[in-house]
N, C-alpha and C. Protein backbone atom coordinates (compact mmCIF):
# COMPACT_ATOMS: atom_id res chain seq x y z
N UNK A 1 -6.26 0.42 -5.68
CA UNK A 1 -5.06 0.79 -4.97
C UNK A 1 -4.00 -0.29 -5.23
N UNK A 2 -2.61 0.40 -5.92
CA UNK A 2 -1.65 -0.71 -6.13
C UNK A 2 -0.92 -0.75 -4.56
N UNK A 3 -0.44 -2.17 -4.09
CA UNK A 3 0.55 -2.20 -3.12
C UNK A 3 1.79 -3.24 -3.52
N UNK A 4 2.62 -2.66 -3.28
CA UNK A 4 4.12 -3.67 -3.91
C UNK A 4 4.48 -3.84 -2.04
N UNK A 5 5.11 -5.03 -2.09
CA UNK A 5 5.95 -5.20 -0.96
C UNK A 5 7.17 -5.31 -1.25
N UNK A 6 7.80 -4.31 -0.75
CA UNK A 6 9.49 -4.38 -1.16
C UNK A 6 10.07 -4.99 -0.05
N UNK A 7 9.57 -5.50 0.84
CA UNK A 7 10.56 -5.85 2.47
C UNK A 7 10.49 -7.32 1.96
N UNK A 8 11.30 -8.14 2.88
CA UNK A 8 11.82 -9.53 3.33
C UNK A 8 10.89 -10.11 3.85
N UNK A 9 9.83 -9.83 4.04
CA UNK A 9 8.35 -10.49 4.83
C UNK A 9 7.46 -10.36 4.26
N UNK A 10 6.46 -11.63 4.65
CA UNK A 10 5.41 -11.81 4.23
C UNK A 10 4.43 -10.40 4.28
N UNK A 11 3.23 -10.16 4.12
CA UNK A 11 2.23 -9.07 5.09
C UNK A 11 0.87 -9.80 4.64
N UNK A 12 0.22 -9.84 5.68
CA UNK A 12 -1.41 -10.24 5.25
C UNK A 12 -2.02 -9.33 5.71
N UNK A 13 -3.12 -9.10 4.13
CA UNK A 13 -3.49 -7.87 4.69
C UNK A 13 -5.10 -8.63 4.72
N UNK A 14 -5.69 -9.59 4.77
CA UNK A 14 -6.60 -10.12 5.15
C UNK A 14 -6.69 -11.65 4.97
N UNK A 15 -7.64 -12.20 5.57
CA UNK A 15 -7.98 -13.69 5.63
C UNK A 15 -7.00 -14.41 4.68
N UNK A 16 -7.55 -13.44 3.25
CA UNK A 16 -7.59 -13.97 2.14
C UNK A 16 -6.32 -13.63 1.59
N UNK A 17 -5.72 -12.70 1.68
CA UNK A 17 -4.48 -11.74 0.78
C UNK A 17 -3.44 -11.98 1.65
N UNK A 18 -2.69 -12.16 0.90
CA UNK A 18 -0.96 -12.08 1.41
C UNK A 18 -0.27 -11.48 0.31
N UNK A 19 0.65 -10.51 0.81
CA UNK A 19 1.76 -9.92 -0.16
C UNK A 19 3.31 -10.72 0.45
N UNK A 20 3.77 -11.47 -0.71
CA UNK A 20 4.92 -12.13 -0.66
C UNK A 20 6.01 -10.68 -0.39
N UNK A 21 7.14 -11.04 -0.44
CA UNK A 21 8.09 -10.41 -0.67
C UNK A 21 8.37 -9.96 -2.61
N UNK A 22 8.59 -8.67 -2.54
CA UNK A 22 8.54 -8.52 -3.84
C UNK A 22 7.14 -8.82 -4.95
N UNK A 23 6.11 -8.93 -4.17
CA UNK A 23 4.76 -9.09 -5.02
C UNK A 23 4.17 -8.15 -4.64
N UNK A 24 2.75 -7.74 -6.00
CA UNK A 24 2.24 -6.45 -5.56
C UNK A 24 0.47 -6.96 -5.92
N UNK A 25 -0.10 -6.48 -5.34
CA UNK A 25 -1.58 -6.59 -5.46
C UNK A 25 -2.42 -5.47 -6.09
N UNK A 26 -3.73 -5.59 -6.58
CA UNK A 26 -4.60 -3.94 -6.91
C UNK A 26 -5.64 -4.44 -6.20
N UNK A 27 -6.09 -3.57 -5.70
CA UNK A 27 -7.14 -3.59 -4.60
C UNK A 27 -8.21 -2.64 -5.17
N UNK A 28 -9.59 -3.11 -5.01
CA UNK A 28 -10.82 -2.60 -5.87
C UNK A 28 -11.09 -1.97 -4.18
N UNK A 29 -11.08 -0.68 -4.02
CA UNK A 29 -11.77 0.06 -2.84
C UNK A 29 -12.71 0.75 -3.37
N UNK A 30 -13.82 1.18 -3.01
CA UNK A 30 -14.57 2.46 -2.50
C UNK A 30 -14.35 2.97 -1.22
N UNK A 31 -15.13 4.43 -1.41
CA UNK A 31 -14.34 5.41 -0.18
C UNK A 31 -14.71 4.81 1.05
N UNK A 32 -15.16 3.87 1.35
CA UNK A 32 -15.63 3.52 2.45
C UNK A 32 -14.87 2.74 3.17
N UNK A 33 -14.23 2.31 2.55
CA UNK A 33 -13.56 0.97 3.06
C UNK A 33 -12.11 1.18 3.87
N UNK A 34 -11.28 0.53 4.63
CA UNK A 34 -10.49 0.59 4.93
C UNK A 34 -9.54 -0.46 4.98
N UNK A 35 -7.64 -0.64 4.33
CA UNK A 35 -7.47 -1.51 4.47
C UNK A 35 -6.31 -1.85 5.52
N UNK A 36 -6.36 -2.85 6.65
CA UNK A 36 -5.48 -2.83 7.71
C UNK A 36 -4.32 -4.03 7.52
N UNK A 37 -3.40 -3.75 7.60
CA UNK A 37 -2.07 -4.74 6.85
C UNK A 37 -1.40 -5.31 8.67
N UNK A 38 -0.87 -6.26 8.74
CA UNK A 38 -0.48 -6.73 9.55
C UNK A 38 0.88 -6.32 10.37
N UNK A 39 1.11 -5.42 9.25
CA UNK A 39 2.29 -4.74 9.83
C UNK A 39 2.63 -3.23 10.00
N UNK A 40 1.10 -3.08 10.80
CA UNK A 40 0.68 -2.28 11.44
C UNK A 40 0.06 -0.67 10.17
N UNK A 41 0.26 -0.51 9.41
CA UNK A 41 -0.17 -0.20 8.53
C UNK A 41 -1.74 -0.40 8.13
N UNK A 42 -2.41 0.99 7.91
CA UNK A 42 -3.56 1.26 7.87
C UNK A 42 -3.91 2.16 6.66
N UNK A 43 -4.91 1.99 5.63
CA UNK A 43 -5.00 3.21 4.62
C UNK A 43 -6.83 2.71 4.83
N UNK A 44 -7.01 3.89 4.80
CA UNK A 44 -8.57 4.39 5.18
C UNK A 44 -8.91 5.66 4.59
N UNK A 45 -10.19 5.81 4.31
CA UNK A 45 -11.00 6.79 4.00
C UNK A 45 -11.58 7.50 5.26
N UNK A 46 -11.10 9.34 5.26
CA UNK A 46 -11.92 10.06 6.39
C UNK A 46 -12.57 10.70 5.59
N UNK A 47 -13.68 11.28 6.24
CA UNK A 47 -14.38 12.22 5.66
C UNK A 47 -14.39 13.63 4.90
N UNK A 48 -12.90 13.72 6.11
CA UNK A 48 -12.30 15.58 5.85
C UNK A 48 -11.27 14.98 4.38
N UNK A 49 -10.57 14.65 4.53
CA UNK A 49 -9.23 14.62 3.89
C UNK A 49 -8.90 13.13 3.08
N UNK A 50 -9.93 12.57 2.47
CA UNK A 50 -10.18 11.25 1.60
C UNK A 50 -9.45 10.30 2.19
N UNK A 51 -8.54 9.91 1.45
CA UNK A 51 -7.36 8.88 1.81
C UNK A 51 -6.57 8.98 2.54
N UNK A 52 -6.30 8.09 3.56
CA UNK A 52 -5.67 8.73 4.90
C UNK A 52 -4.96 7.32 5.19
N UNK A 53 -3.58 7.47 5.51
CA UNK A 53 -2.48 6.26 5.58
C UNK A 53 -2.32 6.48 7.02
N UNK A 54 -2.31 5.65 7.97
CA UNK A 54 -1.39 5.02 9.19
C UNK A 54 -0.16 4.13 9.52
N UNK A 55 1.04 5.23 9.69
CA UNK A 55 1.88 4.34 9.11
C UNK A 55 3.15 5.02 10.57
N UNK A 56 3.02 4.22 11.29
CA UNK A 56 3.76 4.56 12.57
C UNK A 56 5.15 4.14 12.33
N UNK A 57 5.36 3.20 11.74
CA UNK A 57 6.98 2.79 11.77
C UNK A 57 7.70 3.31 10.79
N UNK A 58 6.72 4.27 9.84
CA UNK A 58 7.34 4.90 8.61
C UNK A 58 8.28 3.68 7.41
N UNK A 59 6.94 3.14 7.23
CA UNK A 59 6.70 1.45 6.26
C UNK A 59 6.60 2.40 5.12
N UNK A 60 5.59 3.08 4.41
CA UNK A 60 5.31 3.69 2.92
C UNK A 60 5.30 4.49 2.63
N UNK A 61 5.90 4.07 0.91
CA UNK A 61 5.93 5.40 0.28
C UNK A 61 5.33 5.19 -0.85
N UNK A 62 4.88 6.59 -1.43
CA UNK A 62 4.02 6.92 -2.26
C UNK A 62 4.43 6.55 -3.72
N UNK A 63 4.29 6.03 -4.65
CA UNK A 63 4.99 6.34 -6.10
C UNK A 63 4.82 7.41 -6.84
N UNK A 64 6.15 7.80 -7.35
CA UNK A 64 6.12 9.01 -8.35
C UNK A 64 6.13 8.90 -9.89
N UNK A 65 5.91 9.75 -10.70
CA UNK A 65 5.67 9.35 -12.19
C UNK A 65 6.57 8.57 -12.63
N UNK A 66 7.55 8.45 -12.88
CA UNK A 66 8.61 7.49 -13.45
C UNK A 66 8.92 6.69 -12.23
N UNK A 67 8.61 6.25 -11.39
CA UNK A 67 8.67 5.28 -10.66
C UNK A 67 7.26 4.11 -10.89
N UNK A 68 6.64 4.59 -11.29
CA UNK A 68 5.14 4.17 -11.70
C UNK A 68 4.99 2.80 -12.83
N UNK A 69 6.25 3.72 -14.03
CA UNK A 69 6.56 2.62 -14.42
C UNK A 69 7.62 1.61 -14.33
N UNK A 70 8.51 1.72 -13.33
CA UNK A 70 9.32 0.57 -13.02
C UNK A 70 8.63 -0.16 -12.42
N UNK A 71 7.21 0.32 -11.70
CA UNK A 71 6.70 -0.68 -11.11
C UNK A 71 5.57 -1.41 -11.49
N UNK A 72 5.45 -0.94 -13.10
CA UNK A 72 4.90 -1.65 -14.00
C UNK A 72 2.97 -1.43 -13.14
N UNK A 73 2.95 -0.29 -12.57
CA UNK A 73 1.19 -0.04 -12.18
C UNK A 73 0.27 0.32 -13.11
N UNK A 74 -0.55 -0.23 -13.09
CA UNK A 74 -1.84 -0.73 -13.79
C UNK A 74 -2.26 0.99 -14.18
N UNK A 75 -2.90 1.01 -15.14
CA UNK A 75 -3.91 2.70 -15.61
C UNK A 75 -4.88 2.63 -14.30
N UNK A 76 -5.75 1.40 -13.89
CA UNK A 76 -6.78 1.71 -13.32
C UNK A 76 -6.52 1.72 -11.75
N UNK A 77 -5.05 1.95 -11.38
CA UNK A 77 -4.69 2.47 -10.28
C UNK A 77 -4.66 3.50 -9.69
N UNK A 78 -5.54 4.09 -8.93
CA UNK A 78 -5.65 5.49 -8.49
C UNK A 78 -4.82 5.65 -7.46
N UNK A 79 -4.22 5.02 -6.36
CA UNK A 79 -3.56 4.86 -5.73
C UNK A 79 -2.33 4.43 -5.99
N UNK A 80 -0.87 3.94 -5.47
CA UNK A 80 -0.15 3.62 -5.31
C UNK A 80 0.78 3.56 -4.34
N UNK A 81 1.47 2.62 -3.83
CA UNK A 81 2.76 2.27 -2.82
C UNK A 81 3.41 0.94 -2.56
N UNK A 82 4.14 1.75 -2.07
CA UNK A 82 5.35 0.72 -2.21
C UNK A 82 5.67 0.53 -0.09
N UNK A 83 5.65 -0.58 0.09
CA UNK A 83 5.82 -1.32 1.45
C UNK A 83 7.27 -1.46 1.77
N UNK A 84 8.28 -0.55 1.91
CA UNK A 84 9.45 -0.59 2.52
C UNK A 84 10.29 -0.82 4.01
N UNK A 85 10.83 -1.19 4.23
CA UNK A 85 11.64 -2.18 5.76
C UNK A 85 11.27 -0.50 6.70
N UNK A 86 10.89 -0.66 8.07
CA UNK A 86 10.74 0.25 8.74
C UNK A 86 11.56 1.05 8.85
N UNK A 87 11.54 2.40 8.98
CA UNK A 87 11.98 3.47 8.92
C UNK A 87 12.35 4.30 7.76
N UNK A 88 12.36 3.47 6.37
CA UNK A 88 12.40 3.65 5.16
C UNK A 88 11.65 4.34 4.61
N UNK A 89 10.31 4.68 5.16
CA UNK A 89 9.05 5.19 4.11
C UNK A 89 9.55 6.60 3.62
N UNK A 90 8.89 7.26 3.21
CA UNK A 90 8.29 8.76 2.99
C UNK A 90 8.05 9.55 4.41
C-alpha cells in the first residue's frame, strides 16, 4: 500500500513510521492487518468487502491512472493514496 502525505503535518502511523510532509511510504500488508494513522485515519481489511478505509474528516483520496504517475508509485503497489488537509479527500 502506497501512502503520500500531502498536508503540512507530520502523521505517525506507528512506533516506528512517520510520514513527513510531502513523503510517501509502501507498506507490505496482508489481508489481515490493519493500518491506524494518527490522524484518525484507519485502512483495514473486513471480511465482506476487503479493504475498508476510515476516514471521518474526509483526509483520502484514492489515486487515479495518470495520477499514479506523478506520484511516481511503485508496480508492486496494489493500493494507493494520497493524505490530504481535512475536508479535502474523495
Amino acid at each position: 500500500m502506497f501512502i503520500f502525505n500531502e498536508t503540512s503535518n507530520e502523521i505517525k502511523v506507528s512506533e516506528r513510521h512517520k510520514l513527513q510532509p510531502n513523503e510517501f511510504k509502501v507498506f507490505d500488508i496482508v489481508d489481515t492487518d490493519t493500518i491506524e494513522l494518527d490522524n484518525d485515519l484507519k485502512f483495514m481489511f473486513g471480511e465482506t468487502y476487503g479493504l475498508e478505509i476510515e476516514d471521518i474528516k474526509s483526509q483520502v483520496s484514492e489515486l487515479g491512472d495518470e495520477i499514479l504517475v506523478k506520484y511516481e508509485v511503485p508496480d508492486e503497489a496494489e493500493w494507493a493514496f494520497v493524505i490530504v488537509p481535512v475536508g479535502k479527500g474523495d
